[in-house]
PDB file of N, CA and C in Angstrom:
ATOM      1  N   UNK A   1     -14.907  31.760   4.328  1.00  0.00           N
ATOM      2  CA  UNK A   1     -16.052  32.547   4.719  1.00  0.00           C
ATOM      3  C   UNK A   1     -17.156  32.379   3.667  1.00  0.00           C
ATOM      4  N   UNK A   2     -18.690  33.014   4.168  1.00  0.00           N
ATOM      5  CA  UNK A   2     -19.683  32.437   3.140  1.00  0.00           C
ATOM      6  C   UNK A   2     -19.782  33.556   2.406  1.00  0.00           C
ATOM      7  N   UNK A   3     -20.504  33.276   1.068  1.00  0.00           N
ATOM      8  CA  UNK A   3     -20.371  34.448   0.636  1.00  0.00           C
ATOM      9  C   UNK A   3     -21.786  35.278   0.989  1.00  0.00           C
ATOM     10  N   UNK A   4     -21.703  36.644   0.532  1.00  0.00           N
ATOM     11  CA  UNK A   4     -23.076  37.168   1.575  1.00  0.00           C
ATOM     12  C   UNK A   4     -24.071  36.976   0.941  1.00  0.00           C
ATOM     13  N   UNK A   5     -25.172  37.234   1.719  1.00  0.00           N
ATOM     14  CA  UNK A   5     -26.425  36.817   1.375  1.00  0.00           C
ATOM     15  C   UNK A   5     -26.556  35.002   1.946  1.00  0.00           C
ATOM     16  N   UNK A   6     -25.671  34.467   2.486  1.00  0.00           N
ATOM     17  CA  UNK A   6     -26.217  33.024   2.191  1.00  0.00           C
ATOM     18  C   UNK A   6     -25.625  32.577   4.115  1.00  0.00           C
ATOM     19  N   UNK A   7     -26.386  31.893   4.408  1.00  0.00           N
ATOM     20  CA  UNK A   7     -25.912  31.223   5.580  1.00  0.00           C
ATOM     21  C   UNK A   7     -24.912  30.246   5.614  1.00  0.00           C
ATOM     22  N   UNK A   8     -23.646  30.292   6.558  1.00  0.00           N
ATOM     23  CA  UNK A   8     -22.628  29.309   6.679  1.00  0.00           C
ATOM     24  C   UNK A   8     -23.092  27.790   6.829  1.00  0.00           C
ATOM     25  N   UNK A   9     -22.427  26.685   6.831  1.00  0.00           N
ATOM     26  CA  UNK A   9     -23.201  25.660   6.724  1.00  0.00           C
ATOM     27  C   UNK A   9     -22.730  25.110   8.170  1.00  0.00           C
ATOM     28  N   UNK A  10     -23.973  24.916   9.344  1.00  0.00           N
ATOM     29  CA  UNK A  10     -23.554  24.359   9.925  1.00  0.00           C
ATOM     30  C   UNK A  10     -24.568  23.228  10.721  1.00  0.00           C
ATOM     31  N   UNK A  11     -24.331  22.247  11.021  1.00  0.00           N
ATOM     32  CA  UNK A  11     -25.556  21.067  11.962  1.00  0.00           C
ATOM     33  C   UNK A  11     -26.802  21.850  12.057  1.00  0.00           C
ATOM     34  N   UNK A  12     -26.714  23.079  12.980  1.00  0.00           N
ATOM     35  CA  UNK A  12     -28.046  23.783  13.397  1.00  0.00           C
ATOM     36  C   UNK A  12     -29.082  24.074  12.345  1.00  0.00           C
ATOM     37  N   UNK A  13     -28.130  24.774  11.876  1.00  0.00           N
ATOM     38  CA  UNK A  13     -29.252  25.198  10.189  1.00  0.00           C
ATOM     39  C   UNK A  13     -29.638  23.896   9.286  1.00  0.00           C
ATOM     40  N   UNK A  14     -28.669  23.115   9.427  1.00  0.00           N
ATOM     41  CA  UNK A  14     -28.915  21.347   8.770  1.00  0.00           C
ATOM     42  C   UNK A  14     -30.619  20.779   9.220  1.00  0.00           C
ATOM     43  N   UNK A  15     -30.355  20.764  10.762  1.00  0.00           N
ATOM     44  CA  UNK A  15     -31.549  20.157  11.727  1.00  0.00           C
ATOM     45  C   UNK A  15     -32.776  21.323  11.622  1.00  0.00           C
ATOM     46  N   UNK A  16     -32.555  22.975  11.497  1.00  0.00           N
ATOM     47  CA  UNK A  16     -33.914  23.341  11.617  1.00  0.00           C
ATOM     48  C   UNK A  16     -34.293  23.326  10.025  1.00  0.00           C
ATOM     49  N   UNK A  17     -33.535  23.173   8.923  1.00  0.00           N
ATOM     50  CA  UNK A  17     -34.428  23.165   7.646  1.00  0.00           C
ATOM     51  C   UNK A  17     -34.949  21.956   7.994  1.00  0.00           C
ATOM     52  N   UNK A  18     -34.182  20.650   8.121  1.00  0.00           N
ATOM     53  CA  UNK A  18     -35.256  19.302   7.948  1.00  0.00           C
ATOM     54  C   UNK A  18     -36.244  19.440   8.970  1.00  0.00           C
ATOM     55  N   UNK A  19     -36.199  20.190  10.347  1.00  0.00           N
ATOM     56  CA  UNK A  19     -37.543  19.958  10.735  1.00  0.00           C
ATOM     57  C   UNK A  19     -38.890  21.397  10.333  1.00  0.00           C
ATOM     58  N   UNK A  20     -38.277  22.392   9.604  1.00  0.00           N
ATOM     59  CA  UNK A  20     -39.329  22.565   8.810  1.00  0.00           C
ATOM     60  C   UNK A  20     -39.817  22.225   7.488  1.00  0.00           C
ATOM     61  N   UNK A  21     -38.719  21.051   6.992  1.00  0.00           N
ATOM     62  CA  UNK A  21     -39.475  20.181   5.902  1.00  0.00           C
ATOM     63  C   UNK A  21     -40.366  19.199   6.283  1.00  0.00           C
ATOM     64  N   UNK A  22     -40.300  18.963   7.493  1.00  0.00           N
ATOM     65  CA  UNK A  22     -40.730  17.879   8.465  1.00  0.00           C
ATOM     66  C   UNK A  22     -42.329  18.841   8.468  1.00  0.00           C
ATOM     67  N   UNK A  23     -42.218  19.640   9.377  1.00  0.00           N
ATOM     68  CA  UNK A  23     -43.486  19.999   9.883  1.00  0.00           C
ATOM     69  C   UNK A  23     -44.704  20.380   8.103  1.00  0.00           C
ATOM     70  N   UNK A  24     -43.734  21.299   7.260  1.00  0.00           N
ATOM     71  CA  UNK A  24     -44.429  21.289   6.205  1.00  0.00           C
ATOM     72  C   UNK A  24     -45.412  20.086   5.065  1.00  0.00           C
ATOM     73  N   UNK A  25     -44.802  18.946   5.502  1.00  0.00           N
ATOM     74  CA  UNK A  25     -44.655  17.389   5.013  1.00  0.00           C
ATOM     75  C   UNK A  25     -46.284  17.181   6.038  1.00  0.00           C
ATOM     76  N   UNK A  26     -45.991  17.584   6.909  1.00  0.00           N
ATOM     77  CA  UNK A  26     -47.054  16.849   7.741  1.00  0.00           C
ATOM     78  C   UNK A  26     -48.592  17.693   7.891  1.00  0.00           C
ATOM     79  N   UNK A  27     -48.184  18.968   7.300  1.00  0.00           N
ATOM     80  CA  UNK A  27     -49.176  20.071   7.083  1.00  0.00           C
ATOM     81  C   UNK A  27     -50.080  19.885   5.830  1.00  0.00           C
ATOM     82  N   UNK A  28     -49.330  19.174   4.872  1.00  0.00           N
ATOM     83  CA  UNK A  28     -49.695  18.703   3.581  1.00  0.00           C
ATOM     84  C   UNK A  28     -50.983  17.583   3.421  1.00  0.00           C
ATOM     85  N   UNK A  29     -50.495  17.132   4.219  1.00  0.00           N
ATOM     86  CA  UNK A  29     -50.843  15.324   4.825  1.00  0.00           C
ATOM     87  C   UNK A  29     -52.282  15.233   5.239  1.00  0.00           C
ATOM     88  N   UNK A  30     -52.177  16.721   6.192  1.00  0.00           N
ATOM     89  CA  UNK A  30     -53.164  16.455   7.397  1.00  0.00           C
ATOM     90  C   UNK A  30     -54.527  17.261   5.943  1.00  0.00           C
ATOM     91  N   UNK A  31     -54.248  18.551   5.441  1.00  0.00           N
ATOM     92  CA  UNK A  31     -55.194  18.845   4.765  1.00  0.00           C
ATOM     93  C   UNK A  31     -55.501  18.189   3.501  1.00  0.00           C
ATOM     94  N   UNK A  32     -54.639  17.218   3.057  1.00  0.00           N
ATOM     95  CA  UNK A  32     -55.155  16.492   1.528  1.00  0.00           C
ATOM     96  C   UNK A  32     -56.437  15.805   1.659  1.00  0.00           C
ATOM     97  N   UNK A  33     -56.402  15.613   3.422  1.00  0.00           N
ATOM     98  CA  UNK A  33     -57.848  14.835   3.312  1.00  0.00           C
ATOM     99  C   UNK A  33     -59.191  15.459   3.160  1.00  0.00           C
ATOM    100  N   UNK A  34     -59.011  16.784   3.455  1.00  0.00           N
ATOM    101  CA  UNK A  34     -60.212  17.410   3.392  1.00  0.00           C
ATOM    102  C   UNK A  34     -60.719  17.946   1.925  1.00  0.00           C
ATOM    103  N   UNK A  35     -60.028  17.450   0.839  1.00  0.00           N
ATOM    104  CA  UNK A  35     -59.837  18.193  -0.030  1.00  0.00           C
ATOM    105  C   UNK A  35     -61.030  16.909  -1.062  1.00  0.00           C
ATOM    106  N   UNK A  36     -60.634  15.583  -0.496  1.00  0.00           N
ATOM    107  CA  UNK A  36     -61.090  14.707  -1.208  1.00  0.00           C
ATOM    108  C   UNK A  36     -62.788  14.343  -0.760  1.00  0.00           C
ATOM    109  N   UNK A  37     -63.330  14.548  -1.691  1.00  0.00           N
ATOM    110  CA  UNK A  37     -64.995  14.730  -2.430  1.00  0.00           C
ATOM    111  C   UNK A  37     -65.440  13.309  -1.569  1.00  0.00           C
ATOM    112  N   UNK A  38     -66.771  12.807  -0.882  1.00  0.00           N
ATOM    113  CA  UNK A  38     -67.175  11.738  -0.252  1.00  0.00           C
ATOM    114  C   UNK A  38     -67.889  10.993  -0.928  1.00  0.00           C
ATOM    115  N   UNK A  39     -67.835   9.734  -1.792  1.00  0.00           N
ATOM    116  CA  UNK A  39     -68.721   9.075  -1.799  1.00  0.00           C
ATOM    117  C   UNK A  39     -69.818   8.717  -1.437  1.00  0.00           C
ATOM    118  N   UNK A  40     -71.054   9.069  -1.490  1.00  0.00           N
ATOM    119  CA  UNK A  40     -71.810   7.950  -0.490  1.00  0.00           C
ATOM    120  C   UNK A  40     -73.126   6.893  -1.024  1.00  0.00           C
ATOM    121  N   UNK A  41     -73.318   6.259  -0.330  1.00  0.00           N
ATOM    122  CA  UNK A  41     -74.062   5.022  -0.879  1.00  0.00           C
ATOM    123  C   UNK A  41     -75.286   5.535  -0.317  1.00  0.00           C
ATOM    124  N   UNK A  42     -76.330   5.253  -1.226  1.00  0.00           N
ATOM    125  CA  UNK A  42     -77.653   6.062  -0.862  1.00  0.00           C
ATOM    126  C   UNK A  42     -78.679   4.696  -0.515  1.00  0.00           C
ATOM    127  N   UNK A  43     -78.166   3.623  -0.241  1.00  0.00           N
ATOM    128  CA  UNK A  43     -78.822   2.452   0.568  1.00  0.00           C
ATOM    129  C   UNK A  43     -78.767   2.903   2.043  1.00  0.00           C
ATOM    130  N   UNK A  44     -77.976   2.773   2.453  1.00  0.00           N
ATOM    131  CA  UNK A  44     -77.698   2.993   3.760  1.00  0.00           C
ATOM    132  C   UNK A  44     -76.915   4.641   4.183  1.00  0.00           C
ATOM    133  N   UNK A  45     -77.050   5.128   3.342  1.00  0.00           N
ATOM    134  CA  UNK A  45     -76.334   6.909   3.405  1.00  0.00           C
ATOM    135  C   UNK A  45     -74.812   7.187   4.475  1.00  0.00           C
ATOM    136  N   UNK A  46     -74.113   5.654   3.913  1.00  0.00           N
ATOM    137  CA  UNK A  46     -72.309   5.648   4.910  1.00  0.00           C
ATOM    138  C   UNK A  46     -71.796   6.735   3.419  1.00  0.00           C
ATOM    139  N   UNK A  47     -70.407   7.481   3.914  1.00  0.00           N
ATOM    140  CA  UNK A  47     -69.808   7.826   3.032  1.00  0.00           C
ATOM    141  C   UNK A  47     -68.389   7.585   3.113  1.00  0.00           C
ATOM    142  N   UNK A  48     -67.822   7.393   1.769  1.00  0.00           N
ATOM    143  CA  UNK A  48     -66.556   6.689   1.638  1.00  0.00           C
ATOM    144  C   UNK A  48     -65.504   7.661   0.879  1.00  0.00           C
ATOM    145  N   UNK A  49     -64.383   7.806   1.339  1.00  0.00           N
ATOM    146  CA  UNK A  49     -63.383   8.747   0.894  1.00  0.00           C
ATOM    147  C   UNK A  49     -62.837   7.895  -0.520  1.00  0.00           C
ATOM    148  N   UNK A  50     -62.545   6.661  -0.655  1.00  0.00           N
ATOM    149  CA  UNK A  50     -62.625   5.949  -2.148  1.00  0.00           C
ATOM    150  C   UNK A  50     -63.244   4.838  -2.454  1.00  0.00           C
ATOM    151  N   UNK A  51     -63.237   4.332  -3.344  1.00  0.00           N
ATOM    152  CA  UNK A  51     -64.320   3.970  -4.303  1.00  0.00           C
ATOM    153  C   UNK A  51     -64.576   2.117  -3.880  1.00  0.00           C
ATOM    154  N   UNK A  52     -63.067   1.795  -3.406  1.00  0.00           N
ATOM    155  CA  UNK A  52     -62.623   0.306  -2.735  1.00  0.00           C
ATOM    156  C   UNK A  52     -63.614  -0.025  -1.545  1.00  0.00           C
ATOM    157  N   UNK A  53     -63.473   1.357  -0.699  1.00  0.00           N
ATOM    158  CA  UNK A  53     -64.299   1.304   0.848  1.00  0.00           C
ATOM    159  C   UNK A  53     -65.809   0.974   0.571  1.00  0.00           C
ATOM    160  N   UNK A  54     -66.629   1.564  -1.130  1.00  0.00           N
ATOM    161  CA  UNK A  54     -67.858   1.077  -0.891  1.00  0.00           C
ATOM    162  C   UNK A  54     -68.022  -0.149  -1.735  1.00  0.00           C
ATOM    163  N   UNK A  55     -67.140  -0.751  -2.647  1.00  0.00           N
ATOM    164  CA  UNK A  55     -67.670  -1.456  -3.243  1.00  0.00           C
ATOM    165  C   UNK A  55     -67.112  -3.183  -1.986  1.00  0.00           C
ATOM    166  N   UNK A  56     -66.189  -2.849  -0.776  1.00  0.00           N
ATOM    167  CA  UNK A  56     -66.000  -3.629   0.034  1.00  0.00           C
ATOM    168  C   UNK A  56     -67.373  -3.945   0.805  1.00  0.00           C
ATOM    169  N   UNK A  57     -67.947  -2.556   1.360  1.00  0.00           N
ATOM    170  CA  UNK A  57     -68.861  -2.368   2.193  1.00  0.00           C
ATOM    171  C   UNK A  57     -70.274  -3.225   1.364  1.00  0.00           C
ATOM    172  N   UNK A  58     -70.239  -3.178  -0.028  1.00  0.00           N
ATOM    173  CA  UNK A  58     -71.435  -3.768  -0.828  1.00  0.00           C
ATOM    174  C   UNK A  58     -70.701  -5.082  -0.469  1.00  0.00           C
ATOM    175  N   UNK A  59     -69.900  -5.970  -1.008  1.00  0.00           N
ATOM    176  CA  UNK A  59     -69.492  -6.735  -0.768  1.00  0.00           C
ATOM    177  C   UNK A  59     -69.614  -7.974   0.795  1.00  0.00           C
ATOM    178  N   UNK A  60     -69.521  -7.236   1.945  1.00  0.00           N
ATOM    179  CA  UNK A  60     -69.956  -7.619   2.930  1.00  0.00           C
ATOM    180  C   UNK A  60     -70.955  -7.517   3.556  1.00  0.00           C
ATOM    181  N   UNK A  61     -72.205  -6.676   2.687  1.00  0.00           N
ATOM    182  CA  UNK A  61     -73.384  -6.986   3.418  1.00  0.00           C
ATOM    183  C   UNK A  61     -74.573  -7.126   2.502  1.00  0.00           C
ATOM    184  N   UNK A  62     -75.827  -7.518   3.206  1.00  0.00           N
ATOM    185  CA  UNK A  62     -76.938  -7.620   2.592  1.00  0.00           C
ATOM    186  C   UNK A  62     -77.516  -6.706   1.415  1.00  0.00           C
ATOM    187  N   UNK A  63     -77.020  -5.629   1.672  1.00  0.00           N
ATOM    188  CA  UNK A  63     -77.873  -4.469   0.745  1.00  0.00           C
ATOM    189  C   UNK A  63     -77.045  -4.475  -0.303  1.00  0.00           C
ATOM    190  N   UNK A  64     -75.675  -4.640  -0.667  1.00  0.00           N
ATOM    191  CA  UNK A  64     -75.213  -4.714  -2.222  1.00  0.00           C
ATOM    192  C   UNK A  64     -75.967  -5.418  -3.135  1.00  0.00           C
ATOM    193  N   UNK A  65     -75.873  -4.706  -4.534  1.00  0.00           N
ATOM    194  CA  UNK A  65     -77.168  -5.316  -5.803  1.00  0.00           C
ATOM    195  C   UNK A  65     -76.173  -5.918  -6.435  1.00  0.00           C
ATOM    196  N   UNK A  66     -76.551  -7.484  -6.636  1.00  0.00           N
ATOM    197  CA  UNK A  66     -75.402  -8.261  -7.585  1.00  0.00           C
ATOM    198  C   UNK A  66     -75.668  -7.486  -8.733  1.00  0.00           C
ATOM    199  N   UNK A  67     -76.842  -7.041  -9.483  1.00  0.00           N
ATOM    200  CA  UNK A  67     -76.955  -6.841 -10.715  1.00  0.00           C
ATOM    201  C   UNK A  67     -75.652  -5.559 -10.870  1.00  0.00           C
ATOM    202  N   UNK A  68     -74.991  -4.725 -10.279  1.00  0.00           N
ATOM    203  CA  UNK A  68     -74.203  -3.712 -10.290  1.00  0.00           C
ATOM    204  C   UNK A  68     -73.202  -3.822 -10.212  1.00  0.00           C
ATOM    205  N   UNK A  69     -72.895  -5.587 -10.158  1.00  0.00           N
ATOM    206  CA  UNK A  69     -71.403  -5.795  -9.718  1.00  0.00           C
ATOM    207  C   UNK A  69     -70.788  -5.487  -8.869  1.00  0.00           C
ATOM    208  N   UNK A  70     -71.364  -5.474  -7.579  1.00  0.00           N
ATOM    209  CA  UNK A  70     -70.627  -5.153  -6.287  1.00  0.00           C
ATOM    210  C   UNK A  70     -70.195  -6.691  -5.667  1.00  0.00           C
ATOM    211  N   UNK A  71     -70.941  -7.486  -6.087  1.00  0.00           N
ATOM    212  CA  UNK A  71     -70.755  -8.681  -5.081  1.00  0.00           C
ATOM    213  C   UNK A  71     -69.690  -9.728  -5.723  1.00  0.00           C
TER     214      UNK A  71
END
């Protein structure tokens, strides 16, 4: 027998903790993005969640300044 205070161990209770580690995992996920600050490039006023997305975006078009090292 379990001792009290604690739940017996069985499949059911197995499957609903992992799927509220599951749903918590995915709750995490969905708001980290809102959390992260926007870049934006004041040539063309796009904004970029990191720093790769604008120096790509300089990279592939006309308006990146070689002098800044984008190209």
């Amino acid at each position: 027998m379990a001792p009290p205070g604690t739940l017996p161990y069985t499949k059911a209770n197995k499957e609903t903790a992992a799927e509220n580690n599951r749903q918590a995992r995915k709750a995490r996920a969905t708001n980290a993005d809102e959390n992260v600050p926007l870049i934006q490039w004041p040539i063309c006023s796009r904004q970029y969640r990191a720093k790769i997305g604008l120096i790509s975006h300089c990279a592939h078009t006309d308006k990146g300044r070689p002098d800044q090292g984008f190209r």
